[in-house]
Protein backbone atom coordinates (compact mmCIF):
# COMPACT_ATOMS: atom_id res chain seq x y z
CA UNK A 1 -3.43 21.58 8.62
CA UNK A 2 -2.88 18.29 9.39
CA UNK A 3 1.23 18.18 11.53
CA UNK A 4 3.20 15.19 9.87
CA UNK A 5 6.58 13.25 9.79
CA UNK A 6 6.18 13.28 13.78
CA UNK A 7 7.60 10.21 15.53
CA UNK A 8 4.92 10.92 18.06
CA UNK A 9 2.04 10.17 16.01
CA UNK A 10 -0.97 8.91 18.09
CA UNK A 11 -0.86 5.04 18.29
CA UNK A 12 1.28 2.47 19.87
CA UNK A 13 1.88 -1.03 19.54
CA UNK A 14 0.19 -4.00 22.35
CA UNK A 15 1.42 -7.80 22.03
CA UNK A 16 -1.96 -9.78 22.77
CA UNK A 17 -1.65 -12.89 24.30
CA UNK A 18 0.51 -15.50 23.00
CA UNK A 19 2.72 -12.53 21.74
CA UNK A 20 -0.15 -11.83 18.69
CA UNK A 21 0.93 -8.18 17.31
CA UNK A 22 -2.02 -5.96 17.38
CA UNK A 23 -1.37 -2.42 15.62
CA UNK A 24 -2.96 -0.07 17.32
CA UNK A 25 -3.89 3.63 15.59
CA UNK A 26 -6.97 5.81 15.98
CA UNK A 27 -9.27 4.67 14.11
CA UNK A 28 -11.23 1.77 12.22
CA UNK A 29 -9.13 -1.42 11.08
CA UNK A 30 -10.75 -1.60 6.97
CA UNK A 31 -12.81 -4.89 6.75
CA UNK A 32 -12.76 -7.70 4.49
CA UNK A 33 -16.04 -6.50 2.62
CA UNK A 34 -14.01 -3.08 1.91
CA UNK A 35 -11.41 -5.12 0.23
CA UNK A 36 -14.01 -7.34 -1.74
CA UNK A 37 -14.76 -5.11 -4.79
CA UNK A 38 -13.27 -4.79 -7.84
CA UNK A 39 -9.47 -3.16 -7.85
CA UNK A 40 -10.73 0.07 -9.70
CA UNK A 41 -13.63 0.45 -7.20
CA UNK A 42 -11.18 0.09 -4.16
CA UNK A 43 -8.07 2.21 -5.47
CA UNK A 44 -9.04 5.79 -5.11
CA UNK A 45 -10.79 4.48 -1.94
CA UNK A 46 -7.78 3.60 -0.46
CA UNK A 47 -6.41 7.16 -0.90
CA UNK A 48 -5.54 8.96 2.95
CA UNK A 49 -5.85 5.50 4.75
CA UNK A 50 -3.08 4.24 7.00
CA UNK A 51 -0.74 1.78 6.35
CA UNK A 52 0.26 0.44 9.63
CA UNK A 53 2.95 -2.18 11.49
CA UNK A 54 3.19 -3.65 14.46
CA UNK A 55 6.82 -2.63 15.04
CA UNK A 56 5.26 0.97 15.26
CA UNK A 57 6.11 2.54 11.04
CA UNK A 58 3.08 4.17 9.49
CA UNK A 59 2.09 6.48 6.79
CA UNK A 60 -0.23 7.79 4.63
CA UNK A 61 -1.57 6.07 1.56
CA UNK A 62 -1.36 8.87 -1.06
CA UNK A 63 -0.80 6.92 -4.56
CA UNK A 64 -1.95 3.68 -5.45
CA UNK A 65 -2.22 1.61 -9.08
CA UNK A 66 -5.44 -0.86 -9.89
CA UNK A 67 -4.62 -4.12 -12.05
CA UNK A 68 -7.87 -6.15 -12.71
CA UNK A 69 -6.59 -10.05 -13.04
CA UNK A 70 -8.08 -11.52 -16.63
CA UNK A 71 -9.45 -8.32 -17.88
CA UNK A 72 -6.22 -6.32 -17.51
CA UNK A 73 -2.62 -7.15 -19.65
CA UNK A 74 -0.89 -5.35 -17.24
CA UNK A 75 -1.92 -7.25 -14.40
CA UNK A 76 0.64 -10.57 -13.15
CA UNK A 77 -2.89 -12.46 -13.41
CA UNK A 78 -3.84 -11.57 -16.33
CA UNK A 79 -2.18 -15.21 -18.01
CA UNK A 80 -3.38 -17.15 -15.03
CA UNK A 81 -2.22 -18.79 -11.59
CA UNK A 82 1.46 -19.26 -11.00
CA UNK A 83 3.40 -20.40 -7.82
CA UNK A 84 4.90 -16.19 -7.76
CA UNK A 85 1.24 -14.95 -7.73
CA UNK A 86 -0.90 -17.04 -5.80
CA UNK A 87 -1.82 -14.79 -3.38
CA UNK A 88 -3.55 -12.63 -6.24
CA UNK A 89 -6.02 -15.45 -6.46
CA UNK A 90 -6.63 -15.90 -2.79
CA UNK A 91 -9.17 -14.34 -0.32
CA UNK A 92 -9.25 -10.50 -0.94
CA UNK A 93 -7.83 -8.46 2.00
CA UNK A 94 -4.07 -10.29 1.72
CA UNK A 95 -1.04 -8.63 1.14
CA UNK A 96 0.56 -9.57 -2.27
CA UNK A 97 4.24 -8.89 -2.20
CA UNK A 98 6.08 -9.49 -4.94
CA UNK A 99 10.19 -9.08 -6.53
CA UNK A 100 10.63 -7.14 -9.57
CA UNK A 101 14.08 -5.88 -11.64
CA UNK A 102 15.84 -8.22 -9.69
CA UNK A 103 16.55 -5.95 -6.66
CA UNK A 104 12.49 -4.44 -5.20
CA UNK A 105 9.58 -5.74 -3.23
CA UNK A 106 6.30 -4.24 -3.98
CA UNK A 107 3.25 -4.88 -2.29
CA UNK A 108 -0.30 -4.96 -2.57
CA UNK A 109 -3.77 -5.25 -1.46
CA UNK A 110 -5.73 -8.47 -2.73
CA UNK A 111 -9.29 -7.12 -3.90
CA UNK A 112 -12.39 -8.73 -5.52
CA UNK A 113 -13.73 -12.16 -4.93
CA UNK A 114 -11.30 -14.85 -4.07
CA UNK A 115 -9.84 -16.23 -7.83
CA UNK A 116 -10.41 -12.96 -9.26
CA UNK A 117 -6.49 -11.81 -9.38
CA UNK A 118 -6.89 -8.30 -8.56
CA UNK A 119 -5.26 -6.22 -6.74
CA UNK A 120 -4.08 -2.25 -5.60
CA UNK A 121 -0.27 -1.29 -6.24
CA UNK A 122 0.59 0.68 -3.03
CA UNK A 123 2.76 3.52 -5.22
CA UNK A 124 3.33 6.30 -2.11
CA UNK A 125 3.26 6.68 1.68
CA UNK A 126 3.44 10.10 3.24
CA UNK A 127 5.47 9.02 6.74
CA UNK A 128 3.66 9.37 10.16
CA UNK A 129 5.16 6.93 12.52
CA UNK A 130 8.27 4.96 13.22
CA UNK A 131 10.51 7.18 10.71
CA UNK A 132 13.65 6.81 12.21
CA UNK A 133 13.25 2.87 11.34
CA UNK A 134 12.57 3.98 8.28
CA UNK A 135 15.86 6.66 8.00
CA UNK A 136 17.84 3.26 9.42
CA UNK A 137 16.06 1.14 6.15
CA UNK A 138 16.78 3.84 4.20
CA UNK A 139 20.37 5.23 4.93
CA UNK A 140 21.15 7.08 1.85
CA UNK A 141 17.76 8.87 1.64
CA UNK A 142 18.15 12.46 1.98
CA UNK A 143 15.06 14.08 2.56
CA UNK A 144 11.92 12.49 4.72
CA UNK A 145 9.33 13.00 1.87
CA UNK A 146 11.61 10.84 -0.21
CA UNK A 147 11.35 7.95 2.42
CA UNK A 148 8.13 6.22 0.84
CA UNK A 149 7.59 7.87 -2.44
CA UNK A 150 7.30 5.26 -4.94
CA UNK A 151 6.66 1.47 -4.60
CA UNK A 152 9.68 0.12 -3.93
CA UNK A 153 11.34 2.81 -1.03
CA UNK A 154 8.13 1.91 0.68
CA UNK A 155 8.26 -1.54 1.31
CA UNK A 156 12.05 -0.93 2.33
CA UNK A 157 11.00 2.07 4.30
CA UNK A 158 8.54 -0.25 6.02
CA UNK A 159 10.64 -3.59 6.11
CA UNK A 160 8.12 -5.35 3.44
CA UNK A 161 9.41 -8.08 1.81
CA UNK A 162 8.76 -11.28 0.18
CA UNK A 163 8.05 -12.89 3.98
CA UNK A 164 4.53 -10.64 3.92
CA UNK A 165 3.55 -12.24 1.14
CA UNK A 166 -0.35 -13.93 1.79
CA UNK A 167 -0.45 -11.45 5.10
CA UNK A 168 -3.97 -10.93 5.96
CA UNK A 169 -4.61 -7.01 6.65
CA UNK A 170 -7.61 -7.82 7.78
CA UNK A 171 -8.31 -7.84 11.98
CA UNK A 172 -4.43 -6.33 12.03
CA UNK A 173 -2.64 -9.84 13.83
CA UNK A 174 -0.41 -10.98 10.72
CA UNK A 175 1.79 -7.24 11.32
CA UNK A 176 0.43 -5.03 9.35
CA UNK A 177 -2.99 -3.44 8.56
CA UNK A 178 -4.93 -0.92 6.86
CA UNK A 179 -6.83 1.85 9.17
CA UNK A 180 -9.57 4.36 8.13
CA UNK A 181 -8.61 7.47 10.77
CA UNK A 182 -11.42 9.61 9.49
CA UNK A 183 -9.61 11.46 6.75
CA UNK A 184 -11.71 11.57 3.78
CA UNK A 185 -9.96 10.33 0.21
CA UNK A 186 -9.86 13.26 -2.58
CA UNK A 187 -13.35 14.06 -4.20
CA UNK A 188 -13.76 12.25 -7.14
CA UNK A 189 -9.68 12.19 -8.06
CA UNK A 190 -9.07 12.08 -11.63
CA UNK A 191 -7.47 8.58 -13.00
CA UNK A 192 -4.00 8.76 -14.68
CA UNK A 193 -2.01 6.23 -16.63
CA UNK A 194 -0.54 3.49 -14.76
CA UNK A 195 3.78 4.42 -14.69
CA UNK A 196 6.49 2.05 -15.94
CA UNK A 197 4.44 -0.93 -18.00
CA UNK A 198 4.36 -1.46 -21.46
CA UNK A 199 0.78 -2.87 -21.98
CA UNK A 200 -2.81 -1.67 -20.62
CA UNK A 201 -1.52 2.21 -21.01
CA UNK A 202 -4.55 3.79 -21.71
CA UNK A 203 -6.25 3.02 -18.22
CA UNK A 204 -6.37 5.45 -15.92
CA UNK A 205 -5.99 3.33 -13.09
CA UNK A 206 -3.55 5.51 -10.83
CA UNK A 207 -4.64 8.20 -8.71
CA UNK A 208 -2.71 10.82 -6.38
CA UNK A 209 -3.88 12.63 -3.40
CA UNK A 210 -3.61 16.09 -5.09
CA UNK A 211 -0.58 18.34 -4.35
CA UNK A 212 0.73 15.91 -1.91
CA UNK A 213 4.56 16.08 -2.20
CA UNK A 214 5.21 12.34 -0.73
CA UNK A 215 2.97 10.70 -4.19
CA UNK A 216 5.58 9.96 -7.20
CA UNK A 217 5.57 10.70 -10.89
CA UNK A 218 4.95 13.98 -11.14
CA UNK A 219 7.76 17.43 -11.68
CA UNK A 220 6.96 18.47 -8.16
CA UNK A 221 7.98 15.76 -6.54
CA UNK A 222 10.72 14.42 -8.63
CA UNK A 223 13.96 14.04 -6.30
């Protein structure tokens, strides 16, 4: 079984020249091509990949959301280009962070052709690096498993915030990245309904890494 929650994760953090953050963990940095297909297609792909900054926090990827621009009422597209989400509609590979309820960031990863407006809902991290920046973003979070589970603890967890928005993941220089360390996603995971929206219900555009206790939305891993 695969030890987690460890501070002493493999990987460490290198300033190229000029200062450039590089993130550096085992493994291979997910390319641009990976990024451009559609949001369903990349979703349960993303599933066990590593979500990675260049101040040293990482986890797990183990619950993401797909919303397919024009084609999708759910998705922040889906009524066109806006100033709030460009980035949707840019190059896919970006990070598209965005407020909601007045209070939460949430972030994503731009997928499909550029103008397409699609994207993956990061829902869950399992922690693997940097958690005691995370305990300090997080102060009144109890339990370690409860660090990144669900959108919006994440991208406090791992200091995301409207500043990443229009990032590029891609080549791992704009602080954070997306690495592919070897572990496998789930087999064929089963879709499930997307959680809290009011329209586009009956997709089953979320998916879980099975039985992992860090993914939200389920009785095992309410708080």
């Amino acid at each position: 079984m695969r030890q987690t929650g460890s501070d002493h994760a493999p990987g460490r953090v290198r300033l190229a020249r000029h200062a450039t953050p590089i993130i550096v963990w085992p493994g291979k940095p997910l390319s641009r091509a990976f990024f451009n297909r559609p949001a369903p297609t990349v979703a349960p792909q993303l599933l066990n990949k590593i979500l990675a900054a260049a101040d040293g926090r990482a986890g797990r990827i183990v619950e993401v959301e797909a919303y397919a621009g024009a084609i999708d009422p759910a998705a922040h597209t889906y009524r066109g280009r806006t100033p709030r989400n460009a980035t949707m509609f840019g190059p896919p590979g970006h990070m598209y962070v965005y407020f909601t309820y007045g209070m939460h960031w949430c972030c994503n990863c731009v997928c499909g052709a550029e103008g397409d407006g699609s994207g993956v809902l990061i829902r869950a991290l399992e922690p693997l690096r940097g958690l005691e920046q995370m305990r300090a973003a997080r102060p009144r979070t109890a339990r370690d498993r409860d660090l990144c589970r669900g959108p919006a603890r994440l991208t406090q967890a791992m200091g995301i915030s409207g500043a990443q928005d229009g990032i590029d993941l891609v080549g791992a220089r704009d602080g954070f990245t997306v690495v592919d360390d070897g572990m496998a996603p789930p087999t064929d995971p089963a879709g499930e309904p997307r959680i809290g929206i009011s329209v586009g219900k009956d997709l089953p555009w979320r998916w879980r890494v099975p039985g992992n206790r860090h993914a939200s939305g389920t009785t095992l891993q309410r708080p």
